[in-house]
PDB file of N, CA and C in Angstrom:
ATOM      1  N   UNK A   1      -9.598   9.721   3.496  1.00  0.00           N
ATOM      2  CA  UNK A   1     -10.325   9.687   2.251  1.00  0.00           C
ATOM      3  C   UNK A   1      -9.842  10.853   1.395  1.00  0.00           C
ATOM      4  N   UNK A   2      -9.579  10.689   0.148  1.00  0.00           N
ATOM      5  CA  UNK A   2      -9.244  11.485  -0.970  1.00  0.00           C
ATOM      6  C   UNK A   2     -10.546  11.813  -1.941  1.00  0.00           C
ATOM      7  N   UNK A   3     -10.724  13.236  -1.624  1.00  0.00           N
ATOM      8  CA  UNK A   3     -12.044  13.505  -2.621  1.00  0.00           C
ATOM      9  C   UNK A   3     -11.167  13.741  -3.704  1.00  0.00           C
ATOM     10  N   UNK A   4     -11.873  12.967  -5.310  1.00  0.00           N
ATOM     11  CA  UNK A   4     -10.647  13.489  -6.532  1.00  0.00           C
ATOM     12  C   UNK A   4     -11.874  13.233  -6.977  1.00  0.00           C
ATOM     13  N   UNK A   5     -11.324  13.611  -8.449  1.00  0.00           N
ATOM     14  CA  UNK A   5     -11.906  13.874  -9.810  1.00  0.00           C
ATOM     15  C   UNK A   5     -11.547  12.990 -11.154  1.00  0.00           C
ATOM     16  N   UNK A   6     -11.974  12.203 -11.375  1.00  0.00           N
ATOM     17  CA  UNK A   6     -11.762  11.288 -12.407  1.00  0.00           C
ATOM     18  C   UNK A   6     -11.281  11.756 -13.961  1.00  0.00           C
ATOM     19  N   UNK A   7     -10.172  11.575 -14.217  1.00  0.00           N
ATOM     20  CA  UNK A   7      -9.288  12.188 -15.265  1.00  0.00           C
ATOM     21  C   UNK A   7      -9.465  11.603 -16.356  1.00  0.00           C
ATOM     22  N   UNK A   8      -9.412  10.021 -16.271  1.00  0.00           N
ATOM     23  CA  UNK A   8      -9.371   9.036 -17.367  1.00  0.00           C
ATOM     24  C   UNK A   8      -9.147   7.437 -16.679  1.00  0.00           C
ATOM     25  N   UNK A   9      -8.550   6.735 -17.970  1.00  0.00           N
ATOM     26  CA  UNK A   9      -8.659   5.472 -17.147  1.00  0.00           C
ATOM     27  C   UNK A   9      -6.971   5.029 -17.541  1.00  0.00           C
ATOM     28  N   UNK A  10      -6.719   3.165 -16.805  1.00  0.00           N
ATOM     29  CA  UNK A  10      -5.412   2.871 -17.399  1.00  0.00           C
ATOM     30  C   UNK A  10      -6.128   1.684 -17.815  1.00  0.00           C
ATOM     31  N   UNK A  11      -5.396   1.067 -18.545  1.00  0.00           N
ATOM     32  CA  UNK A  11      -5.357   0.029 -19.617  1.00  0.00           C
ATOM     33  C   UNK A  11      -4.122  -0.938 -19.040  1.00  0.00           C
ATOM     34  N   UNK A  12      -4.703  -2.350 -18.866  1.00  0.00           N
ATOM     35  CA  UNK A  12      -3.560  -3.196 -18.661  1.00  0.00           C
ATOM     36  C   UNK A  12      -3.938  -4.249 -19.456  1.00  0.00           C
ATOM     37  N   UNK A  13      -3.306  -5.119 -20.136  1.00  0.00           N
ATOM     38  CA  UNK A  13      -2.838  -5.898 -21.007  1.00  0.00           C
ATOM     39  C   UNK A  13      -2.520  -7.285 -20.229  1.00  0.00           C
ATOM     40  N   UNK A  14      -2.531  -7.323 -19.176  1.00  0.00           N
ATOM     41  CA  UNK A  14      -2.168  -8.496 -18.072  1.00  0.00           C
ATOM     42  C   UNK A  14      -2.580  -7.880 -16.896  1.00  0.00           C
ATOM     43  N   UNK A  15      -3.045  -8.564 -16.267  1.00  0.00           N
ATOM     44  CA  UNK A  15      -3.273  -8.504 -14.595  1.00  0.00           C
ATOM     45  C   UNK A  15      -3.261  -9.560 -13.969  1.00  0.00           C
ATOM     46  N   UNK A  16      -2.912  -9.460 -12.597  1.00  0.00           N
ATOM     47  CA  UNK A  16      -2.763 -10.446 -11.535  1.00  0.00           C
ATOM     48  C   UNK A  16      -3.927 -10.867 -11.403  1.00  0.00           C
ATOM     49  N   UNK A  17      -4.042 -12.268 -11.492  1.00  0.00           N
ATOM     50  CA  UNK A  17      -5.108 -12.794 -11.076  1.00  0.00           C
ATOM     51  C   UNK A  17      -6.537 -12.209  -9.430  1.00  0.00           C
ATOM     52  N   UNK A  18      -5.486 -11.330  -8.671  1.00  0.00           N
ATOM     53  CA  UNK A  18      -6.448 -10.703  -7.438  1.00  0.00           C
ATOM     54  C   UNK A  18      -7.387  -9.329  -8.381  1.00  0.00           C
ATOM     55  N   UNK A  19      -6.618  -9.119  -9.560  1.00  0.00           N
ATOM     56  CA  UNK A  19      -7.512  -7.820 -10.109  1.00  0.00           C
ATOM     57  C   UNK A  19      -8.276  -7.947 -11.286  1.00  0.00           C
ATOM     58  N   UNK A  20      -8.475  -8.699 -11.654  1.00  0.00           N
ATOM     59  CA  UNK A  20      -9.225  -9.238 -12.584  1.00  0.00           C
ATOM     60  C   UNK A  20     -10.915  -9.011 -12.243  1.00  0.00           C
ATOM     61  N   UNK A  21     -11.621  -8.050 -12.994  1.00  0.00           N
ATOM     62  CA  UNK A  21     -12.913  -7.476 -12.694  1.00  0.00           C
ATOM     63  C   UNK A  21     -12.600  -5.986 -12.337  1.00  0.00           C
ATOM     64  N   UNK A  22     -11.186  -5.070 -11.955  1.00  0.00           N
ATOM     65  CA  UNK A  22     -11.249  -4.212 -11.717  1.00  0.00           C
ATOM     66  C   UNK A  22     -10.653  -3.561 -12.523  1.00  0.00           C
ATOM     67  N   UNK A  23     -11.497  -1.979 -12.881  1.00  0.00           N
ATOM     68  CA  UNK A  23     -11.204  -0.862 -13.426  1.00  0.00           C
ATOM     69  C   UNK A  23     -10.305  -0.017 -13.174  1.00  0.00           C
ATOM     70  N   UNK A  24      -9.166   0.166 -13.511  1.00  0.00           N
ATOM     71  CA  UNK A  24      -8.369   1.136 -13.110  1.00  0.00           C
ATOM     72  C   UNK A  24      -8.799   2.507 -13.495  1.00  0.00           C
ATOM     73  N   UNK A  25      -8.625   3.668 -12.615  1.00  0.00           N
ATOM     74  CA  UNK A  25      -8.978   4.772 -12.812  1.00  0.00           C
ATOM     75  C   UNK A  25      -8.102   5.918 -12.617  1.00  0.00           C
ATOM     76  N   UNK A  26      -7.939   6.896 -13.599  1.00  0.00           N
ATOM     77  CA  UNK A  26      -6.369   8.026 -12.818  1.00  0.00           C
ATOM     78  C   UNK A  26      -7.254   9.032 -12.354  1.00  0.00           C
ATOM     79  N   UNK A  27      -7.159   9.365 -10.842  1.00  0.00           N
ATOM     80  CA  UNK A  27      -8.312  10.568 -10.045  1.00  0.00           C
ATOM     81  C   UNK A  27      -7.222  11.551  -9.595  1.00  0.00           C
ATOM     82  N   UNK A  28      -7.180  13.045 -10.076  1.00  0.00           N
ATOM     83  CA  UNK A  28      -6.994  13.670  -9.718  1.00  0.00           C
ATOM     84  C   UNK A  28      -7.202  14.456  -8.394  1.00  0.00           C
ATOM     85  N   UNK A  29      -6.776  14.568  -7.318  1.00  0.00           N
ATOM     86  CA  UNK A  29      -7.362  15.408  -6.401  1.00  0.00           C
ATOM     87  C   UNK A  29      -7.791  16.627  -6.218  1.00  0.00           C
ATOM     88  N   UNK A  30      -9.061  17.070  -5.774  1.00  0.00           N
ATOM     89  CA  UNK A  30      -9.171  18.436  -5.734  1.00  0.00           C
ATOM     90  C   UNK A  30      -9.201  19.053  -4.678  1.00  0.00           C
ATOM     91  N   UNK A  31      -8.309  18.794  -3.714  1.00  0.00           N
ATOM     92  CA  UNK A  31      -7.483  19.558  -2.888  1.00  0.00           C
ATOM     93  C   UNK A  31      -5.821  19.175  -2.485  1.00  0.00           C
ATOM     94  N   UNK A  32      -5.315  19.943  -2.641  1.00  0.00           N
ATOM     95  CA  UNK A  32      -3.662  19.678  -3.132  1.00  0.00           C
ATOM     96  C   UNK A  32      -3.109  20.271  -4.091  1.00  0.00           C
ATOM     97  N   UNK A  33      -2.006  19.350  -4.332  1.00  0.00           N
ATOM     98  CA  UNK A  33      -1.178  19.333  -5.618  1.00  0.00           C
ATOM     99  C   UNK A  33      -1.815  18.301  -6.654  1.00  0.00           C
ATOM    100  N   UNK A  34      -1.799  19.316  -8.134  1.00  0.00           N
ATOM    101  CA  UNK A  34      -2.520  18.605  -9.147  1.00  0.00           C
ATOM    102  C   UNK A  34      -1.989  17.287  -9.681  1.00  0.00           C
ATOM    103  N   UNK A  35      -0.606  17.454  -8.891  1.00  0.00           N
ATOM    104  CA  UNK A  35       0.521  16.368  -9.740  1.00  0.00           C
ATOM    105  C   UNK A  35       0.581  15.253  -9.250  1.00  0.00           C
ATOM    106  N   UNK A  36      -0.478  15.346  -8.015  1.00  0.00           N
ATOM    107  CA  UNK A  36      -0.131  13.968  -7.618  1.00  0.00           C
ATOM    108  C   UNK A  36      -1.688  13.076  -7.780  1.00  0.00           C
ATOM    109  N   UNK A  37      -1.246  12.991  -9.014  1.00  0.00           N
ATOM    110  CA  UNK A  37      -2.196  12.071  -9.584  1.00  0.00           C
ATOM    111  C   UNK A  37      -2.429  10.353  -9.241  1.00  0.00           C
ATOM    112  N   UNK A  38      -3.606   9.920  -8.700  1.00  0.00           N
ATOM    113  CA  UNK A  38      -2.833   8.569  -8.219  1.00  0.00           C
ATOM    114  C   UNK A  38      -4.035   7.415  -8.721  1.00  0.00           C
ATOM    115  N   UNK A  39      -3.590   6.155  -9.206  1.00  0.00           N
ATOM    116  CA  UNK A  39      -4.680   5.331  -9.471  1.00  0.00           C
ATOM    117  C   UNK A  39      -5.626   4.723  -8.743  1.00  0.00           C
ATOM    118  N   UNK A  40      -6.499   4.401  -9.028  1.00  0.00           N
ATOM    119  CA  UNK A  40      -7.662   3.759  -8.202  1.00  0.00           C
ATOM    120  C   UNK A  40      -8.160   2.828  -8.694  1.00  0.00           C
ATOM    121  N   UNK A  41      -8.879   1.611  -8.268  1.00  0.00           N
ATOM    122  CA  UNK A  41      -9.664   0.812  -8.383  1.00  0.00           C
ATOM    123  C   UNK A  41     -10.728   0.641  -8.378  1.00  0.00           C
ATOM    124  N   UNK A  42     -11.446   0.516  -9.481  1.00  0.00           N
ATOM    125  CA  UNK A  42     -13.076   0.482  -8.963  1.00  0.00           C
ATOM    126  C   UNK A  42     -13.593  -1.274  -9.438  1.00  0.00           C
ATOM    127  N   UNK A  43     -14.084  -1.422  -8.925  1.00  0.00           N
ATOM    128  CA  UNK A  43     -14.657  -2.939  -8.676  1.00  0.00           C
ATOM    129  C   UNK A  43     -16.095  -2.678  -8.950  1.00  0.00           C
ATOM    130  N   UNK A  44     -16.557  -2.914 -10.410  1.00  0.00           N
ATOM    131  CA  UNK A  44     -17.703  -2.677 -11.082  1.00  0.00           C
ATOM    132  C   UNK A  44     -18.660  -4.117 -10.347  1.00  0.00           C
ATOM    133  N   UNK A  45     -17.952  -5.127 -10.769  1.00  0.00           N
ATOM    134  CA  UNK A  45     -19.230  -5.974 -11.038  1.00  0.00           C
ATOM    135  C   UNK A  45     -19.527  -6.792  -9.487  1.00  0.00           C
ATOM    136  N   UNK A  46     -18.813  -6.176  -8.466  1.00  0.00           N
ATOM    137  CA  UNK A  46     -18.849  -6.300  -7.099  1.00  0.00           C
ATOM    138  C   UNK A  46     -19.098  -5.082  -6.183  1.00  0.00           C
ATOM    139  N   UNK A  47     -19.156  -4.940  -4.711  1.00  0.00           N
ATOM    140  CA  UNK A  47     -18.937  -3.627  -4.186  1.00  0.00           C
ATOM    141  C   UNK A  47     -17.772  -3.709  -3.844  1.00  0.00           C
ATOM    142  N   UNK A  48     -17.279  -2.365  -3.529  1.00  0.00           N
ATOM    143  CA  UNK A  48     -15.981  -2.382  -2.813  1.00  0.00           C
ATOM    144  C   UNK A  48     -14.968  -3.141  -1.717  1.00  0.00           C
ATOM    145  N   UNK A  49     -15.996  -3.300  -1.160  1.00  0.00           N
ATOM    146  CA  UNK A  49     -16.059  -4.006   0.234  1.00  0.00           C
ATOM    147  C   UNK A  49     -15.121  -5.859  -0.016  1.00  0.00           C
ATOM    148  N   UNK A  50     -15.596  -6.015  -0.987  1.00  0.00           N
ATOM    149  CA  UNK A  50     -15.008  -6.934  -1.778  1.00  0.00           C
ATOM    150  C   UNK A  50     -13.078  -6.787  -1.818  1.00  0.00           C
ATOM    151  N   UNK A  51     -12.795  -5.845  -2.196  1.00  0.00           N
ATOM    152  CA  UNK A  51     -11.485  -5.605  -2.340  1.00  0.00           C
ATOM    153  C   UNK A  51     -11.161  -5.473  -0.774  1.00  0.00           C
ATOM    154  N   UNK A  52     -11.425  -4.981   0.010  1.00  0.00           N
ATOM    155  CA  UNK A  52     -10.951  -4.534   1.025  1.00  0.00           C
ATOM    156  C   UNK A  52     -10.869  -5.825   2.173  1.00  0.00           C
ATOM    157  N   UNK A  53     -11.948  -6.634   1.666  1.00  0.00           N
ATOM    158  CA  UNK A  53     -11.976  -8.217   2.505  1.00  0.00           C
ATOM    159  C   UNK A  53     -10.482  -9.053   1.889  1.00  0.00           C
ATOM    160  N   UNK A  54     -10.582  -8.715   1.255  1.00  0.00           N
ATOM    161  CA  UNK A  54      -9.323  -9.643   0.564  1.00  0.00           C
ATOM    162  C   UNK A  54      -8.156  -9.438  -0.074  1.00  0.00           C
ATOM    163  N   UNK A  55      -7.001  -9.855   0.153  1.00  0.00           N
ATOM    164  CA  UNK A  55      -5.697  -9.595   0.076  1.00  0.00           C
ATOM    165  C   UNK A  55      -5.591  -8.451  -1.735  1.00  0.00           C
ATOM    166  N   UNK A  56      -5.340  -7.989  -2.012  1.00  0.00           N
ATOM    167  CA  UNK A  56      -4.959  -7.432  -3.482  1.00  0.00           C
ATOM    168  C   UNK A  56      -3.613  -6.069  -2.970  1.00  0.00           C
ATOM    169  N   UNK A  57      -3.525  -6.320  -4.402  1.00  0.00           N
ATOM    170  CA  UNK A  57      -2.197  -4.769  -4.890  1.00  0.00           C
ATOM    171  C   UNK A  57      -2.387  -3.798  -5.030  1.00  0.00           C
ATOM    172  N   UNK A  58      -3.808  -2.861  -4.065  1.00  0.00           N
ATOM    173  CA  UNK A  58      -4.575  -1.839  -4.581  1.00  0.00           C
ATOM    174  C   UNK A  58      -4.327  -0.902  -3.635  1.00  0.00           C
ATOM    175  N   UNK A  59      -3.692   0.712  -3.969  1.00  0.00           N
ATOM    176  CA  UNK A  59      -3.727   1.536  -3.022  1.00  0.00           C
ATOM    177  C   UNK A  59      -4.954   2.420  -2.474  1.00  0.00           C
ATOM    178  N   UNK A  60      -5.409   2.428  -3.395  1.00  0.00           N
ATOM    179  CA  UNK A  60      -6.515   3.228  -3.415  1.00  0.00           C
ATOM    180  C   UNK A  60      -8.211   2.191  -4.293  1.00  0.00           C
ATOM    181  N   UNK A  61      -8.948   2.598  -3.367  1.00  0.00           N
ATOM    182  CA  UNK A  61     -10.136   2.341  -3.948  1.00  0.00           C
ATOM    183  C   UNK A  61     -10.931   3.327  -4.229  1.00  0.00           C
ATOM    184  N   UNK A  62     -12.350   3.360  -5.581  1.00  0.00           N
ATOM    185  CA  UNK A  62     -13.861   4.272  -5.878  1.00  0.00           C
ATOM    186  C   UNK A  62     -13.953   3.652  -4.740  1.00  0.00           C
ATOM    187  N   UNK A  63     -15.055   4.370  -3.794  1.00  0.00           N
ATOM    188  CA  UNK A  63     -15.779   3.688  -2.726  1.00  0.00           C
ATOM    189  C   UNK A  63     -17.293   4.899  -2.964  1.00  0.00           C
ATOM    190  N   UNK A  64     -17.219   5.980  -3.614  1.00  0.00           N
ATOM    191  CA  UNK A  64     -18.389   6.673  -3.892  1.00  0.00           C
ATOM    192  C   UNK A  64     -18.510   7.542  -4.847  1.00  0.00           C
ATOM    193  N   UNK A  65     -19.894   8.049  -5.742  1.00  0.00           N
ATOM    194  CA  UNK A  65     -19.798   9.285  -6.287  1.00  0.00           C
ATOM    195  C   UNK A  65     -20.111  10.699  -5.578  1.00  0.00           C
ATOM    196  N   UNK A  66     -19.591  11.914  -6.183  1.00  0.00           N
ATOM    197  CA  UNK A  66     -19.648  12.787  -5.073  1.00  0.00           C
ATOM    198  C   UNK A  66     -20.471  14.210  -6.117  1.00  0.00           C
ATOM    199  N   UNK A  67     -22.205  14.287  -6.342  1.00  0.00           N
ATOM    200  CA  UNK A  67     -22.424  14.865  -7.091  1.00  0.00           C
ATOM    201  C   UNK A  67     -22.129  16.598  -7.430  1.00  0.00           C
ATOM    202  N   UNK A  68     -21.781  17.305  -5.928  1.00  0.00           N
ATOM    203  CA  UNK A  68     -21.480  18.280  -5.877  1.00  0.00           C
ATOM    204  C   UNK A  68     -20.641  18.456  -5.042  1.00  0.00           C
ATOM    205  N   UNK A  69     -19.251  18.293  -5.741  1.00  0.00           N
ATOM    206  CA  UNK A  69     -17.611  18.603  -4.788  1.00  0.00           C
ATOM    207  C   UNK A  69     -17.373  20.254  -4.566  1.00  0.00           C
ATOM    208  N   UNK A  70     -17.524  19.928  -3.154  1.00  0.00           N
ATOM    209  CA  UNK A  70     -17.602  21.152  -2.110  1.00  0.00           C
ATOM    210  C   UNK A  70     -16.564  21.944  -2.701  1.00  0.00           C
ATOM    211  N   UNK A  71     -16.557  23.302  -2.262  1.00  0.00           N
ATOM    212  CA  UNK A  71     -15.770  24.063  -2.893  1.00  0.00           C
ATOM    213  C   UNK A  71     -15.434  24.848  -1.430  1.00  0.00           C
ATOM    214  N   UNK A  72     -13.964  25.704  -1.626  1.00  0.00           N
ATOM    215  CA  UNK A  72     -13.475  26.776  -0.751  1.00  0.00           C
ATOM    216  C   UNK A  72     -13.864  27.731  -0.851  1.00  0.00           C
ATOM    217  N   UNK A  73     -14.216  28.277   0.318  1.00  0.00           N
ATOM    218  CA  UNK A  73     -14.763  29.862   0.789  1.00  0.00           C
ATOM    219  C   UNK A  73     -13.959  30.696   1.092  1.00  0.00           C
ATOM    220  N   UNK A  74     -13.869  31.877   0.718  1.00  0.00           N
ATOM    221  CA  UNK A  74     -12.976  32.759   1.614  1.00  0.00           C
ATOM    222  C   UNK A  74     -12.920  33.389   2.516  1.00  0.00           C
TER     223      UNK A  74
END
């Protein structure tokens, strides 16, 4: 699991019929490298669980919100 931080969104103009209903999202991670920014899927008008039952082009899924992202101690 990748705890990240939601940057913004992407915009597609066409999609494959398996993604149709889903939100693309660009989540930054907040532990790592900042650069590796990677997209996600969030599946609004379903749960997640949905994507994961069934075949799609998705590397990453939202699967939660995280109201207070833990921080490093020294």
């Amino acid at each position: 699991m990748i705890l990240g931080i939601v940057k913004g969104t992407v915009v597609a103009t066409r999609k494959m019929p398996e993604l149709v209903g889903y939100k693309f999202l660009l989540v930054e991670p907040v532990f790592g490298s900042k650069k590796d920014t990677i997209v996600a899927g969030d599946n609004i008008d379903e749960t997640t669980q949905h994507g994961l039952d069934h075949p799609s082009p998705i590397d990453a899924f939202i699967v939660g919100i995280v109201d207070n992202p833990p921080t490093l101690s020294k």
